[in-house]
PDBML (XML) file of the C-alpha atoms, coordinates in Angstrom:
<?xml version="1.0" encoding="UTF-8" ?>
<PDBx:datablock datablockName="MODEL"
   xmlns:PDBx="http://pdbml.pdb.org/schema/pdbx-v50.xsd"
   xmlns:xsi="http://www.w3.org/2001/XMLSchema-instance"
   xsi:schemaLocation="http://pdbml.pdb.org/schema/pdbx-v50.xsd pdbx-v50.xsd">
   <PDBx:atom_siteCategory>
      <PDBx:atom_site id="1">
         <PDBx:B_iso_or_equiv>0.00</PDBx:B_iso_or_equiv>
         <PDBx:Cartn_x>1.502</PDBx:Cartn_x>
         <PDBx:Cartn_y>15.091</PDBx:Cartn_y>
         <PDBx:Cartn_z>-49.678</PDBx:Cartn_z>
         <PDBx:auth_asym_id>A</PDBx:auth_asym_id>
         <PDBx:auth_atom_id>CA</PDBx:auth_atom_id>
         <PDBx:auth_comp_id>UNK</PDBx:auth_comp_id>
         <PDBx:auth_seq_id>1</PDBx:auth_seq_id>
         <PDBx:group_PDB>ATOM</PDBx:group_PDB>
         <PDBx:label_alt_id xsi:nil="true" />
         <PDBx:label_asym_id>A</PDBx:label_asym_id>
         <PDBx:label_atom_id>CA</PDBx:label_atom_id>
         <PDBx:label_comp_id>UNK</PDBx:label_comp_id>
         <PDBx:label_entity_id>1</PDBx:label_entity_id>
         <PDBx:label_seq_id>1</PDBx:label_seq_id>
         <PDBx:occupancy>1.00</PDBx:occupancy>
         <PDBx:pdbx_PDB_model_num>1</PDBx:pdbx_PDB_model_num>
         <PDBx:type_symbol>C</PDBx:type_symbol>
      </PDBx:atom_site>
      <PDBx:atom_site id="2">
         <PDBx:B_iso_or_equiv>0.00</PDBx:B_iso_or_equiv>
         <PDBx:Cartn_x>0.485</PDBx:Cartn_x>
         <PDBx:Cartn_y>11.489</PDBx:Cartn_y>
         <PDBx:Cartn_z>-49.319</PDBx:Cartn_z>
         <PDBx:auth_asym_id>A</PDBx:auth_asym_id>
         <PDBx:auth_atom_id>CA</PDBx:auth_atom_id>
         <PDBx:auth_comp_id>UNK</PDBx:auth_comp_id>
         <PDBx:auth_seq_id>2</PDBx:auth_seq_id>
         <PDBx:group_PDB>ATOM</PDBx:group_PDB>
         <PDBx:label_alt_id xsi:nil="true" />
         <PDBx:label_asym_id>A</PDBx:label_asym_id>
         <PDBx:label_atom_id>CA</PDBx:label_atom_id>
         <PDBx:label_comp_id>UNK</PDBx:label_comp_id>
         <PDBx:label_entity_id>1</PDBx:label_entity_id>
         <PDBx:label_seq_id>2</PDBx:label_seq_id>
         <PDBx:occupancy>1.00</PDBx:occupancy>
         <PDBx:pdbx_PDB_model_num>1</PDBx:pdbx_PDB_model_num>
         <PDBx:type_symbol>C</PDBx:type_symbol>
      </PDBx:atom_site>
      <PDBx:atom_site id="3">
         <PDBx:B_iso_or_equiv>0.00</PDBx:B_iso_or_equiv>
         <PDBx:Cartn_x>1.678</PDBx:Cartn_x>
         <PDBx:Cartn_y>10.665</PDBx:Cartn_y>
         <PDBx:Cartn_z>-52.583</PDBx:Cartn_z>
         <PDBx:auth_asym_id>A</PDBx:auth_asym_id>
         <PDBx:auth_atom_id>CA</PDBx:auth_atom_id>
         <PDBx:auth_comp_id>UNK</PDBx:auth_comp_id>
         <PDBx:auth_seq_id>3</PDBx:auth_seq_id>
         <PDBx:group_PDB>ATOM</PDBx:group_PDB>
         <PDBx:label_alt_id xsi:nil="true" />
         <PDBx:label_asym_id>A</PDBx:label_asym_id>
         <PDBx:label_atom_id>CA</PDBx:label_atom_id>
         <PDBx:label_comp_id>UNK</PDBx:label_comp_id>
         <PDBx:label_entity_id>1</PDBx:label_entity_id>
         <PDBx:label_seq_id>3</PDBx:label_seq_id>
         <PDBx:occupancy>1.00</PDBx:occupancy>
         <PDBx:pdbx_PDB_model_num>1</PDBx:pdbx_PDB_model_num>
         <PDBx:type_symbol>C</PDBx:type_symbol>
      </PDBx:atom_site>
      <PDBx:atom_site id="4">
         <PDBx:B_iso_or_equiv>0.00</PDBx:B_iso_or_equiv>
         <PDBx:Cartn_x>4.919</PDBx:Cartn_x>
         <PDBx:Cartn_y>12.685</PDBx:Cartn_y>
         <PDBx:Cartn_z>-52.385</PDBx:Cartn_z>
         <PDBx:auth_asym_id>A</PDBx:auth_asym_id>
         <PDBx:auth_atom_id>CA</PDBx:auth_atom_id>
         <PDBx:auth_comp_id>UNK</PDBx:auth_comp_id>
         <PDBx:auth_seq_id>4</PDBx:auth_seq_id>
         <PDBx:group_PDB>ATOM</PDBx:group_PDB>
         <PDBx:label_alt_id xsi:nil="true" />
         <PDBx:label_asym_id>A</PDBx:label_asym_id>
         <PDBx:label_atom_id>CA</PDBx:label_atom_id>
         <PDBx:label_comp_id>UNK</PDBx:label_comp_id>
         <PDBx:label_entity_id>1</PDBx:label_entity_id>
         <PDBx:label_seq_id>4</PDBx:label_seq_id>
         <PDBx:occupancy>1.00</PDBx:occupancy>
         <PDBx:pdbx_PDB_model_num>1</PDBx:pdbx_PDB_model_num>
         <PDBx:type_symbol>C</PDBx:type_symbol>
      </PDBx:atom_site>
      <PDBx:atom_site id="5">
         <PDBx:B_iso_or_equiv>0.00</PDBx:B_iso_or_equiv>
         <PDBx:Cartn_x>5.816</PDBx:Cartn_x>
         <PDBx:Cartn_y>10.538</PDBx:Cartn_y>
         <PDBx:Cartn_z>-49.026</PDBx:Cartn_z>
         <PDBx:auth_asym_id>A</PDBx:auth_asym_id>
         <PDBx:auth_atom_id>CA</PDBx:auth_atom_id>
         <PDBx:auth_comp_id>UNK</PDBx:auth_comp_id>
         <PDBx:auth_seq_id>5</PDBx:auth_seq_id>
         <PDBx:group_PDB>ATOM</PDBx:group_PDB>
         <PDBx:label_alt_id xsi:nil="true" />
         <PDBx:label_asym_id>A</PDBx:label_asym_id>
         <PDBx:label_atom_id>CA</PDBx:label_atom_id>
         <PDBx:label_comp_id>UNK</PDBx:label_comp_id>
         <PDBx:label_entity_id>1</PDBx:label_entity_id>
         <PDBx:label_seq_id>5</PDBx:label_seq_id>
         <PDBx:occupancy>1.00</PDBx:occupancy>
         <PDBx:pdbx_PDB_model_num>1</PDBx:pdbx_PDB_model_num>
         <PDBx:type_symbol>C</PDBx:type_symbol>
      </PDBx:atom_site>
      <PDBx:atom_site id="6">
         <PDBx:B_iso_or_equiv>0.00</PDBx:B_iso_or_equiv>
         <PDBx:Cartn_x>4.950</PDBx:Cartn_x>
         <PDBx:Cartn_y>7.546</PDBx:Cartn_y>
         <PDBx:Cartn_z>-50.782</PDBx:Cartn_z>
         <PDBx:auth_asym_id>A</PDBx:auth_asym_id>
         <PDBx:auth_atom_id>CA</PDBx:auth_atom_id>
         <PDBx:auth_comp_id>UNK</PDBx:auth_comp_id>
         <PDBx:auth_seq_id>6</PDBx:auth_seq_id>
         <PDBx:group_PDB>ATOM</PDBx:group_PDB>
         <PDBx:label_alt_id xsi:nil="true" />
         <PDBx:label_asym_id>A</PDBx:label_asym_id>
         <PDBx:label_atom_id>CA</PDBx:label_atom_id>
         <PDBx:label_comp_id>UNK</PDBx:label_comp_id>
         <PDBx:label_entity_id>1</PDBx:label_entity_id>
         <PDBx:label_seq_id>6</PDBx:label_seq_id>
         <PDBx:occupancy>1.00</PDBx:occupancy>
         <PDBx:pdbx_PDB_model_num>1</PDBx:pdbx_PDB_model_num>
         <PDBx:type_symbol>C</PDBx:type_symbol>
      </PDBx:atom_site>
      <PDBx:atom_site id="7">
         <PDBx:B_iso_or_equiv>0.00</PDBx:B_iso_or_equiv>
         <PDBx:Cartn_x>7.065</PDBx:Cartn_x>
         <PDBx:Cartn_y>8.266</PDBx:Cartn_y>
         <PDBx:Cartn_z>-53.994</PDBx:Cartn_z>
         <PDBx:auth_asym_id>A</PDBx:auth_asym_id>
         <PDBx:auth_atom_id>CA</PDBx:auth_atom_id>
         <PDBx:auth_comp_id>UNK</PDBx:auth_comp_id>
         <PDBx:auth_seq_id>7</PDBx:auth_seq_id>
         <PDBx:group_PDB>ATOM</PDBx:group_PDB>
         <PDBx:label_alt_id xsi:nil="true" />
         <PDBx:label_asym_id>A</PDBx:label_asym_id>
         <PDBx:label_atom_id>CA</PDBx:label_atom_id>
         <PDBx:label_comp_id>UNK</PDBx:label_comp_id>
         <PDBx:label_entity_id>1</PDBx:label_entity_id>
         <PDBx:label_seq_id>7</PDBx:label_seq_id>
         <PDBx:occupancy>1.00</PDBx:occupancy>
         <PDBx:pdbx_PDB_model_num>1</PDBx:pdbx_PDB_model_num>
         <PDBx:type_symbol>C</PDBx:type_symbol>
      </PDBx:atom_site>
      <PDBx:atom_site id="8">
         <PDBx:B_iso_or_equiv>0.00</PDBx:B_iso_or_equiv>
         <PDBx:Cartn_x>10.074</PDBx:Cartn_x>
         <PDBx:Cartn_y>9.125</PDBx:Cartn_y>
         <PDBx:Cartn_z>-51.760</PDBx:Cartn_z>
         <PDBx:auth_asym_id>A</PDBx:auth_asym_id>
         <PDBx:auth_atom_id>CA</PDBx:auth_atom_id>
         <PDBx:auth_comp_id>UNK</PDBx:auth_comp_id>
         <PDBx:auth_seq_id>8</PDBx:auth_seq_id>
         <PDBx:group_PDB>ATOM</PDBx:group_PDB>
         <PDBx:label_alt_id xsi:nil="true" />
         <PDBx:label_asym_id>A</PDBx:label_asym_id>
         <PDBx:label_atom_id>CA</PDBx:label_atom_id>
         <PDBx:label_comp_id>UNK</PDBx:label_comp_id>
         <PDBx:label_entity_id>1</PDBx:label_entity_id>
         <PDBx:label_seq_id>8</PDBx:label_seq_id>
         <PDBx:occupancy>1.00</PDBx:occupancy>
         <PDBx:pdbx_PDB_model_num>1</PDBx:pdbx_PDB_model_num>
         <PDBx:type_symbol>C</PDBx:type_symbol>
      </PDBx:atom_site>
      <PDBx:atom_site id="9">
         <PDBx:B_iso_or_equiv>0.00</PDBx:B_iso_or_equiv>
         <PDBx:Cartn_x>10.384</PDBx:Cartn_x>
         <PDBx:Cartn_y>5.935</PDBx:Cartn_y>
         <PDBx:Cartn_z>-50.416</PDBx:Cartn_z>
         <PDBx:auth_asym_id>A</PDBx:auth_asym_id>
         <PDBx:auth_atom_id>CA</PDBx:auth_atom_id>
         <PDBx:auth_comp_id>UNK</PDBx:auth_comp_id>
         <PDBx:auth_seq_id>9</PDBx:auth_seq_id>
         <PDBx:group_PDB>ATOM</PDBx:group_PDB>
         <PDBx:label_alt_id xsi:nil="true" />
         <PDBx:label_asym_id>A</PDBx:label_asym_id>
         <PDBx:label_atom_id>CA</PDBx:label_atom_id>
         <PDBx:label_comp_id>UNK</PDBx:label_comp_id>
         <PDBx:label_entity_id>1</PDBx:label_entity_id>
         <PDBx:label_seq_id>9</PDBx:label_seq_id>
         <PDBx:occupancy>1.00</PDBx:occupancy>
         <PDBx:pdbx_PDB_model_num>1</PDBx:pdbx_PDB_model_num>
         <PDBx:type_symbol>C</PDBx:type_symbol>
      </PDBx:atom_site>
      <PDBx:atom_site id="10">
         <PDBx:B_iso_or_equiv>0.00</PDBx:B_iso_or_equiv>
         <PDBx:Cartn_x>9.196</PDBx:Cartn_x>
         <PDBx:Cartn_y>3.578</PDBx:Cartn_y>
         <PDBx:Cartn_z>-53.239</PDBx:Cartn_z>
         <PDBx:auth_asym_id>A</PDBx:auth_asym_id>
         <PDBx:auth_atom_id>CA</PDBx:auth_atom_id>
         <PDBx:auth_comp_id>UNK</PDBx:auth_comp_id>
         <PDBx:auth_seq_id>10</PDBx:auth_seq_id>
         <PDBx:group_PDB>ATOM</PDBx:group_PDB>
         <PDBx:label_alt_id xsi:nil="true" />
         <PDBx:label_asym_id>A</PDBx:label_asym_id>
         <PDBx:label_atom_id>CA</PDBx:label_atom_id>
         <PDBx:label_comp_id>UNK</PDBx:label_comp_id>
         <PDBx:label_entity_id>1</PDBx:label_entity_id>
         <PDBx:label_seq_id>10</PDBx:label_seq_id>
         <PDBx:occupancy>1.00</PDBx:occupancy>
         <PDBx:pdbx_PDB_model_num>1</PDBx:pdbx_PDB_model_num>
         <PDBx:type_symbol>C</PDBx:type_symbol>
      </PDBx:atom_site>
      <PDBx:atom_site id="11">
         <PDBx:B_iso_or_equiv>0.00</PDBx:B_iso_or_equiv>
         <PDBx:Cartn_x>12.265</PDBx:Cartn_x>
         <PDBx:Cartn_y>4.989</PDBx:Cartn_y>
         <PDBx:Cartn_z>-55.669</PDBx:Cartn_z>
         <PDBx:auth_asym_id>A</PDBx:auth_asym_id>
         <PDBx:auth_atom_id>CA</PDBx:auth_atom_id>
         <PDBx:auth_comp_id>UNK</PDBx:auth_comp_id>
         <PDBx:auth_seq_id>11</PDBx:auth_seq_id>
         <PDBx:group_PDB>ATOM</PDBx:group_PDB>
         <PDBx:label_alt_id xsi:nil="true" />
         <PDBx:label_asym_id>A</PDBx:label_asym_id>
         <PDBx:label_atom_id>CA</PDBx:label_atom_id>
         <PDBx:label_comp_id>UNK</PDBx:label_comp_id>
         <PDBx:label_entity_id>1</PDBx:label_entity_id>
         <PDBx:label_seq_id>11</PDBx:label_seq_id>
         <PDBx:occupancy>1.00</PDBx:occupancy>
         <PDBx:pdbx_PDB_model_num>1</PDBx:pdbx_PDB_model_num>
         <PDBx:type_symbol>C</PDBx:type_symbol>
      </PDBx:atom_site>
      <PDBx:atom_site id="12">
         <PDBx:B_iso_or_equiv>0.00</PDBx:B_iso_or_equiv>
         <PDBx:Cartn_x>14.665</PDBx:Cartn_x>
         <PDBx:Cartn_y>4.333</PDBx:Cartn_y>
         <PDBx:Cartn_z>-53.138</PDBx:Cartn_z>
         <PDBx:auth_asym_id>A</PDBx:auth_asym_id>
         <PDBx:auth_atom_id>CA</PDBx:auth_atom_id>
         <PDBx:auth_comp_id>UNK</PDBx:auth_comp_id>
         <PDBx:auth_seq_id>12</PDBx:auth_seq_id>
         <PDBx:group_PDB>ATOM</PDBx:group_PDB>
         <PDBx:label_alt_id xsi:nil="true" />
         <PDBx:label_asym_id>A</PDBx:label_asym_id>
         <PDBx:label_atom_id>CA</PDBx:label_atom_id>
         <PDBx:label_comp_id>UNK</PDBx:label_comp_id>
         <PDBx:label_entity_id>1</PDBx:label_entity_id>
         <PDBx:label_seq_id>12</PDBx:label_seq_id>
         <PDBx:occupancy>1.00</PDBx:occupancy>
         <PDBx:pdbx_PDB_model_num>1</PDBx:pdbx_PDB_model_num>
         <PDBx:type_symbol>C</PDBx:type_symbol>
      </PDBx:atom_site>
      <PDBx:atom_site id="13">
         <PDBx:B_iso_or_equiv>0.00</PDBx:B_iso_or_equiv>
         <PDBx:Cartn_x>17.641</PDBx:Cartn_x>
         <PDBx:Cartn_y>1.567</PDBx:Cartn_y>
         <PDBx:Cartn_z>-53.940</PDBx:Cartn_z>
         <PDBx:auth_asym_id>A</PDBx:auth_asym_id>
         <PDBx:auth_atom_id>CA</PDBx:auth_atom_id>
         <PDBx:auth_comp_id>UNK</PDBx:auth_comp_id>
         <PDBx:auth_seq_id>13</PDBx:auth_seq_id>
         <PDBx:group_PDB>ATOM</PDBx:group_PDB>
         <PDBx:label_alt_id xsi:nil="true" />
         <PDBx:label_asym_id>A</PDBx:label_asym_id>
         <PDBx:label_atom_id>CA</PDBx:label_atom_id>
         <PDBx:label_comp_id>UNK</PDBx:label_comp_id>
         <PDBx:label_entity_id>1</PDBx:label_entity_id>
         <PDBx:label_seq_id>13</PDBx:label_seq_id>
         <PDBx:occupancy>1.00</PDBx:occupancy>
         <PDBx:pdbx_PDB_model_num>1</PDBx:pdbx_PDB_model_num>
         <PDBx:type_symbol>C</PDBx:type_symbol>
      </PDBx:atom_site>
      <PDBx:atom_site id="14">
         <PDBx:B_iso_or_equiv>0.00</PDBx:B_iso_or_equiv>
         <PDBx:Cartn_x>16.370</PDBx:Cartn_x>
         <PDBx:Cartn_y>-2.094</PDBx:Cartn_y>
         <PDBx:Cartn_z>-52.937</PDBx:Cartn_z>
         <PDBx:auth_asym_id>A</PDBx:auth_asym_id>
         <PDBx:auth_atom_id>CA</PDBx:auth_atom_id>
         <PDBx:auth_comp_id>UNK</PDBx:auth_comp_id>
         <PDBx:auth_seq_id>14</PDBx:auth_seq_id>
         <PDBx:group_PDB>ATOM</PDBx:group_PDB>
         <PDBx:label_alt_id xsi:nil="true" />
         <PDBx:label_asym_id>A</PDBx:label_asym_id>
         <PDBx:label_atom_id>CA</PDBx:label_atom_id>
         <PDBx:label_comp_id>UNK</PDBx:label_comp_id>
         <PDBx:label_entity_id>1</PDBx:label_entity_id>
         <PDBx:label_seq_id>14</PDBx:label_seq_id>
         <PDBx:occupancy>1.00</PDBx:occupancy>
         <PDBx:pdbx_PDB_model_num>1</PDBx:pdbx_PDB_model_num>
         <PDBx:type_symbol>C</PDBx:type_symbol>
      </PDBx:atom_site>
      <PDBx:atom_site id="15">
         <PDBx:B_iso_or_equiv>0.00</PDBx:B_iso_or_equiv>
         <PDBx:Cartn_x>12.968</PDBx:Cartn_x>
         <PDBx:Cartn_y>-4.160</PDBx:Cartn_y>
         <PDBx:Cartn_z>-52.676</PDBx:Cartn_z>
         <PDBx:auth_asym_id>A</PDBx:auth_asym_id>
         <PDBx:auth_atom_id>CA</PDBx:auth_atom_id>
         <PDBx:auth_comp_id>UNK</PDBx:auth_comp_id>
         <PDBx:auth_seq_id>15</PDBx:auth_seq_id>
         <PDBx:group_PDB>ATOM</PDBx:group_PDB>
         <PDBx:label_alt_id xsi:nil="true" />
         <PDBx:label_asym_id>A</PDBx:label_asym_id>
         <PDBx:label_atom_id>CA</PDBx:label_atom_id>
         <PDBx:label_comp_id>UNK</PDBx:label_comp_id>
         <PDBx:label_entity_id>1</PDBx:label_entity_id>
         <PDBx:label_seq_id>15</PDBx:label_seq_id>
         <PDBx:occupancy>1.00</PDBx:occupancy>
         <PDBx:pdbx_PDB_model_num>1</PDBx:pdbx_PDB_model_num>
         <PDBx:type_symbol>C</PDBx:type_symbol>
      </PDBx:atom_site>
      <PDBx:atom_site id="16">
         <PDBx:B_iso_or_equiv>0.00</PDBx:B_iso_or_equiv>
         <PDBx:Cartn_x>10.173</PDBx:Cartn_x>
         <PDBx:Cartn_y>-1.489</PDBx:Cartn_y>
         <PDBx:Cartn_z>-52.048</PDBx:Cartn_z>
         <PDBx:auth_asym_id>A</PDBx:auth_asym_id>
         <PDBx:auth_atom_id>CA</PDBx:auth_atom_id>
         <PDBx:auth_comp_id>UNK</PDBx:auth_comp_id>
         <PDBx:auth_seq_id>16</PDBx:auth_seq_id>
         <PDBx:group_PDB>ATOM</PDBx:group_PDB>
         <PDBx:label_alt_id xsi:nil="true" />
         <PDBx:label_asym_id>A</PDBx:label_asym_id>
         <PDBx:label_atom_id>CA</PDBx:label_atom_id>
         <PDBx:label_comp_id>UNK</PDBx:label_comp_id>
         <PDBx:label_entity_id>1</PDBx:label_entity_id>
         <PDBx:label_seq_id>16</PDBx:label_seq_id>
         <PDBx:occupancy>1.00</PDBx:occupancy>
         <PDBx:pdbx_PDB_model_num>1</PDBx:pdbx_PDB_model_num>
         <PDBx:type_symbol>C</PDBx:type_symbol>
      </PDBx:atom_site>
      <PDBx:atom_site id="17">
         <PDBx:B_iso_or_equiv>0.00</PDBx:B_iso_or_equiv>
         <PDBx:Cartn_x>7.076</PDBx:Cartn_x>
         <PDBx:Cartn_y>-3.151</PDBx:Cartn_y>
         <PDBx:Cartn_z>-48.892</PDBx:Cartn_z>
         <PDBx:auth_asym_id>A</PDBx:auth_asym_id>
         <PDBx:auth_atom_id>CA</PDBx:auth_atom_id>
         <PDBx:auth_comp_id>UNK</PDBx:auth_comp_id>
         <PDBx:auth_seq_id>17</PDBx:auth_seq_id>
         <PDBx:group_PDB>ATOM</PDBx:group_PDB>
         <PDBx:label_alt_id xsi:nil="true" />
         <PDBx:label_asym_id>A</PDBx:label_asym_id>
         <PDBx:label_atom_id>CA</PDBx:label_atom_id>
         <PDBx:label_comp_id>UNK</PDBx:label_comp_id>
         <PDBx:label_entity_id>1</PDBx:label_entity_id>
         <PDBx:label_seq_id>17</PDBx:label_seq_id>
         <PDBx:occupancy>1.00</PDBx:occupancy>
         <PDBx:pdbx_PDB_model_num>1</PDBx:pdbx_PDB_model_num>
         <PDBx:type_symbol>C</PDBx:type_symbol>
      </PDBx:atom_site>
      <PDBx:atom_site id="18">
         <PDBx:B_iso_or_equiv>0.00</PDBx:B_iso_or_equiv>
         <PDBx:Cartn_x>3.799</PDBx:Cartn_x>
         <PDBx:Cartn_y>-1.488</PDBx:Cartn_y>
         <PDBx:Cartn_z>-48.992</PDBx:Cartn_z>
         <PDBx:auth_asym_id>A</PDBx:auth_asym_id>
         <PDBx:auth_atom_id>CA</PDBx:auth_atom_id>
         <PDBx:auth_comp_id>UNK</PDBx:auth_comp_id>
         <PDBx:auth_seq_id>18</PDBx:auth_seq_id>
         <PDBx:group_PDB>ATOM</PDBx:group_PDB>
         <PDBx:label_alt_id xsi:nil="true" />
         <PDBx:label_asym_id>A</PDBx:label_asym_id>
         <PDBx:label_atom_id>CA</PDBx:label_atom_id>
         <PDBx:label_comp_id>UNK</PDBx:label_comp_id>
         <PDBx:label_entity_id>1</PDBx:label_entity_id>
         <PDBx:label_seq_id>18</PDBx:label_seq_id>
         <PDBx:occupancy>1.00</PDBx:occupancy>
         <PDBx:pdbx_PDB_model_num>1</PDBx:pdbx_PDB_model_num>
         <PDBx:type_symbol>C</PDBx:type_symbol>
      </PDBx:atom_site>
      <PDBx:atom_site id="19">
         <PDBx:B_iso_or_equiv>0.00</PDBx:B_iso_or_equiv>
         <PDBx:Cartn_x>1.430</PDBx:Cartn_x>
         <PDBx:Cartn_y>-2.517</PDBx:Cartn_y>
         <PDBx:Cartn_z>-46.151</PDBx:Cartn_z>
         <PDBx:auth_asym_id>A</PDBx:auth_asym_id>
         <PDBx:auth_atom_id>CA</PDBx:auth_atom_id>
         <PDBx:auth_comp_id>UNK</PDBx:auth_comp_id>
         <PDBx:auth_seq_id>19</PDBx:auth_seq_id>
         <PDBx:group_PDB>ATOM</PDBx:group_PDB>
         <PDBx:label_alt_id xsi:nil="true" />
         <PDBx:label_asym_id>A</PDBx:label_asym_id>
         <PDBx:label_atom_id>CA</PDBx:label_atom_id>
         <PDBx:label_comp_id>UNK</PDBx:label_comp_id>
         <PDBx:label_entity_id>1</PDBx:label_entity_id>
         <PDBx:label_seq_id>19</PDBx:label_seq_id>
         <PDBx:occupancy>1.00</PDBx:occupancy>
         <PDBx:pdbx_PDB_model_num>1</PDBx:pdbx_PDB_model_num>
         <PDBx:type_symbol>C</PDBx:type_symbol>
      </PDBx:atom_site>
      <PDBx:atom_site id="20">
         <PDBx:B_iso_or_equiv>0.00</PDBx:B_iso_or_equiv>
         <PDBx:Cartn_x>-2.112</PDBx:Cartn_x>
         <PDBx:Cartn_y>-2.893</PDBx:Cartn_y>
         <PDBx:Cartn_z>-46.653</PDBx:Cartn_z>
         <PDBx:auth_asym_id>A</PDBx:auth_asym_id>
         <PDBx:auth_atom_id>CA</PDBx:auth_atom_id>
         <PDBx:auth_comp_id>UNK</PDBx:auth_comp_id>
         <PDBx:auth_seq_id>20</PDBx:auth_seq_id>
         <PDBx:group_PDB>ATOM</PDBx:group_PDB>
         <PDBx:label_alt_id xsi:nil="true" />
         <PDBx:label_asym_id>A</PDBx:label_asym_id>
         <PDBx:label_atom_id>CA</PDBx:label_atom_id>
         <PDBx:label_comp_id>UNK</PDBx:label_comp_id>
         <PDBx:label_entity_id>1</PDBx:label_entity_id>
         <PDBx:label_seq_id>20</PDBx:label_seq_id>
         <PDBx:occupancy>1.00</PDBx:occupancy>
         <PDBx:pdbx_PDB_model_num>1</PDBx:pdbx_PDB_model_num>
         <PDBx:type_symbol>C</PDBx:type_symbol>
      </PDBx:atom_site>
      <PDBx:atom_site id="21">
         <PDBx:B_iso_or_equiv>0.00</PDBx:B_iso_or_equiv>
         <PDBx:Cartn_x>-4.206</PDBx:Cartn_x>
         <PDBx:Cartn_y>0.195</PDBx:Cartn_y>
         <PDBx:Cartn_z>-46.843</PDBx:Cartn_z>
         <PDBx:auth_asym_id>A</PDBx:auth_asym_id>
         <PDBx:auth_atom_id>CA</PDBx:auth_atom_id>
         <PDBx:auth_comp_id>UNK</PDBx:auth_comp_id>
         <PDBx:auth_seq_id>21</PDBx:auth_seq_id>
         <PDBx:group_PDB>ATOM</PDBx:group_PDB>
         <PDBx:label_alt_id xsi:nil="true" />
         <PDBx:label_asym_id>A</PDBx:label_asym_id>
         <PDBx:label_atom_id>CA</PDBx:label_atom_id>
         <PDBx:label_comp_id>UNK</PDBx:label_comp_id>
         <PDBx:label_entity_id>1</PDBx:label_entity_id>
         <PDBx:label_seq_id>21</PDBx:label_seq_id>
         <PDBx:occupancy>1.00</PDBx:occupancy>
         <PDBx:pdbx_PDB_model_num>1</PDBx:pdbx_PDB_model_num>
         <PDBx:type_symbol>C</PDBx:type_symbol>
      </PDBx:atom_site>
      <PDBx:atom_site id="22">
         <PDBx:B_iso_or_equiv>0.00</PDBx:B_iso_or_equiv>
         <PDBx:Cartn_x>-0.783</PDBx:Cartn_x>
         <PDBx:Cartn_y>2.504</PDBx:Cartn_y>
         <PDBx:Cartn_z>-47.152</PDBx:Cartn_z>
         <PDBx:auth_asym_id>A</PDBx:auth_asym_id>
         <PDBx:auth_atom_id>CA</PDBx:auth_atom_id>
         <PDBx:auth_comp_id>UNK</PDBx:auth_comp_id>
         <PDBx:auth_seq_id>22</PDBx:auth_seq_id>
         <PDBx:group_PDB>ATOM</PDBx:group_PDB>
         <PDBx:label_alt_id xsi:nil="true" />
         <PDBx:label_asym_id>A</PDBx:label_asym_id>
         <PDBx:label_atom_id>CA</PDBx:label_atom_id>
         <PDBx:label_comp_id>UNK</PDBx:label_comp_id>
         <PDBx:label_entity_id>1</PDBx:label_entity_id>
         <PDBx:label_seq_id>22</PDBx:label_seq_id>
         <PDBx:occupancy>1.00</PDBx:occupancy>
         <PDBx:pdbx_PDB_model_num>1</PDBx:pdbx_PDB_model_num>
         <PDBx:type_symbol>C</PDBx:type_symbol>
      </PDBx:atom_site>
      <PDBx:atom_site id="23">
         <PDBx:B_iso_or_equiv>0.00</PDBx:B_iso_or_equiv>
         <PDBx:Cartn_x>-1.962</PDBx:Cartn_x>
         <PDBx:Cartn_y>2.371</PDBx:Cartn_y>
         <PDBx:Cartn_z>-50.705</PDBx:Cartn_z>
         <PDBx:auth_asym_id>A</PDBx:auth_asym_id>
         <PDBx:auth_atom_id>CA</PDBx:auth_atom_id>
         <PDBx:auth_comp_id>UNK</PDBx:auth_comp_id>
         <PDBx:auth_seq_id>23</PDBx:auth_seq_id>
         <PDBx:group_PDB>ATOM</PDBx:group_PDB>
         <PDBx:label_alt_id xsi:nil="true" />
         <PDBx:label_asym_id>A</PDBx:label_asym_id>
         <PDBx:label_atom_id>CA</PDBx:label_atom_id>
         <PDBx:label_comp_id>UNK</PDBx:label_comp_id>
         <PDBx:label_entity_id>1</PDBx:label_entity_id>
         <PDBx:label_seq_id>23</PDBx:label_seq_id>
         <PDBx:occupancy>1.00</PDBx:occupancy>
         <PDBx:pdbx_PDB_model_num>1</PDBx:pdbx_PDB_model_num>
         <PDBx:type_symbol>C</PDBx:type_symbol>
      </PDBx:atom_site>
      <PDBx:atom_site id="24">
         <PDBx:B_iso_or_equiv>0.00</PDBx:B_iso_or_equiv>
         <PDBx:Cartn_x>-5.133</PDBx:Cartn_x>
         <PDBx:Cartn_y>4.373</PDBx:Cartn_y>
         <PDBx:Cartn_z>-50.283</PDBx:Cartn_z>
         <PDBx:auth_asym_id>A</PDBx:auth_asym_id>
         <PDBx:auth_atom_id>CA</PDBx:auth_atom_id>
         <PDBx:auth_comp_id>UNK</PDBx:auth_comp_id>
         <PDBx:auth_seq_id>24</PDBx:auth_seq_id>
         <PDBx:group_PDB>ATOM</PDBx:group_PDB>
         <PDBx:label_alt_id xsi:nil="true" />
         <PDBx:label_asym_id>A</PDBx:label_asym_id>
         <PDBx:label_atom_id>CA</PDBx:label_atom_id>
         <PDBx:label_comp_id>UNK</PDBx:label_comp_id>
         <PDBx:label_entity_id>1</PDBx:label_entity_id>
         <PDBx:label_seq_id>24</PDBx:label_seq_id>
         <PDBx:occupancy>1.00</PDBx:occupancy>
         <PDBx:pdbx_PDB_model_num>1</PDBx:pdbx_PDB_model_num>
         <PDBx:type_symbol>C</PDBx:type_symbol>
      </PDBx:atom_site>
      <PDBx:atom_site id="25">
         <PDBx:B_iso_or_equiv>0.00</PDBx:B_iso_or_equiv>
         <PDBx:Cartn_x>-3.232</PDBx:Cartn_x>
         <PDBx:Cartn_y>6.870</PDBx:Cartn_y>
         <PDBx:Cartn_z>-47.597</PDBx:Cartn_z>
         <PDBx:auth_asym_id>A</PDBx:auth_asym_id>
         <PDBx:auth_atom_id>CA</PDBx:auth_atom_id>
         <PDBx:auth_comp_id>UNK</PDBx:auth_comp_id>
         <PDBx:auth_seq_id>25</PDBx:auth_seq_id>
         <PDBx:group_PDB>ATOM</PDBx:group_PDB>
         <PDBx:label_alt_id xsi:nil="true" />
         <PDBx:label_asym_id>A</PDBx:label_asym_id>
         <PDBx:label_atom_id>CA</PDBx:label_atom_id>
         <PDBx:label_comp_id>UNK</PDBx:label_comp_id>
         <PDBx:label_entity_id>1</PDBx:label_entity_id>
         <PDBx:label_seq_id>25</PDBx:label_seq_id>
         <PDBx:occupancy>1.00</PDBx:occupancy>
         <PDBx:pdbx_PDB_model_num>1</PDBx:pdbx_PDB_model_num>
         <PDBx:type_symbol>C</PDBx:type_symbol>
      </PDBx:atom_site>
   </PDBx:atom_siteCategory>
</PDBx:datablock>
């Protein structure tokens, strides 16, 4: 699920932010 969410956003038109620790969920 945590990767779905985070796929859903990142592929979406314009400049994709991830904030620190988003990328371990």
């Amino acid at each position: 699920a945590v990767k779905m969410l985070g796929a859903m956003y990142f592929f979406l038109r314009g400049t994709p932010f991830i904030y620190q620790g988003q990328e371990l969920g």
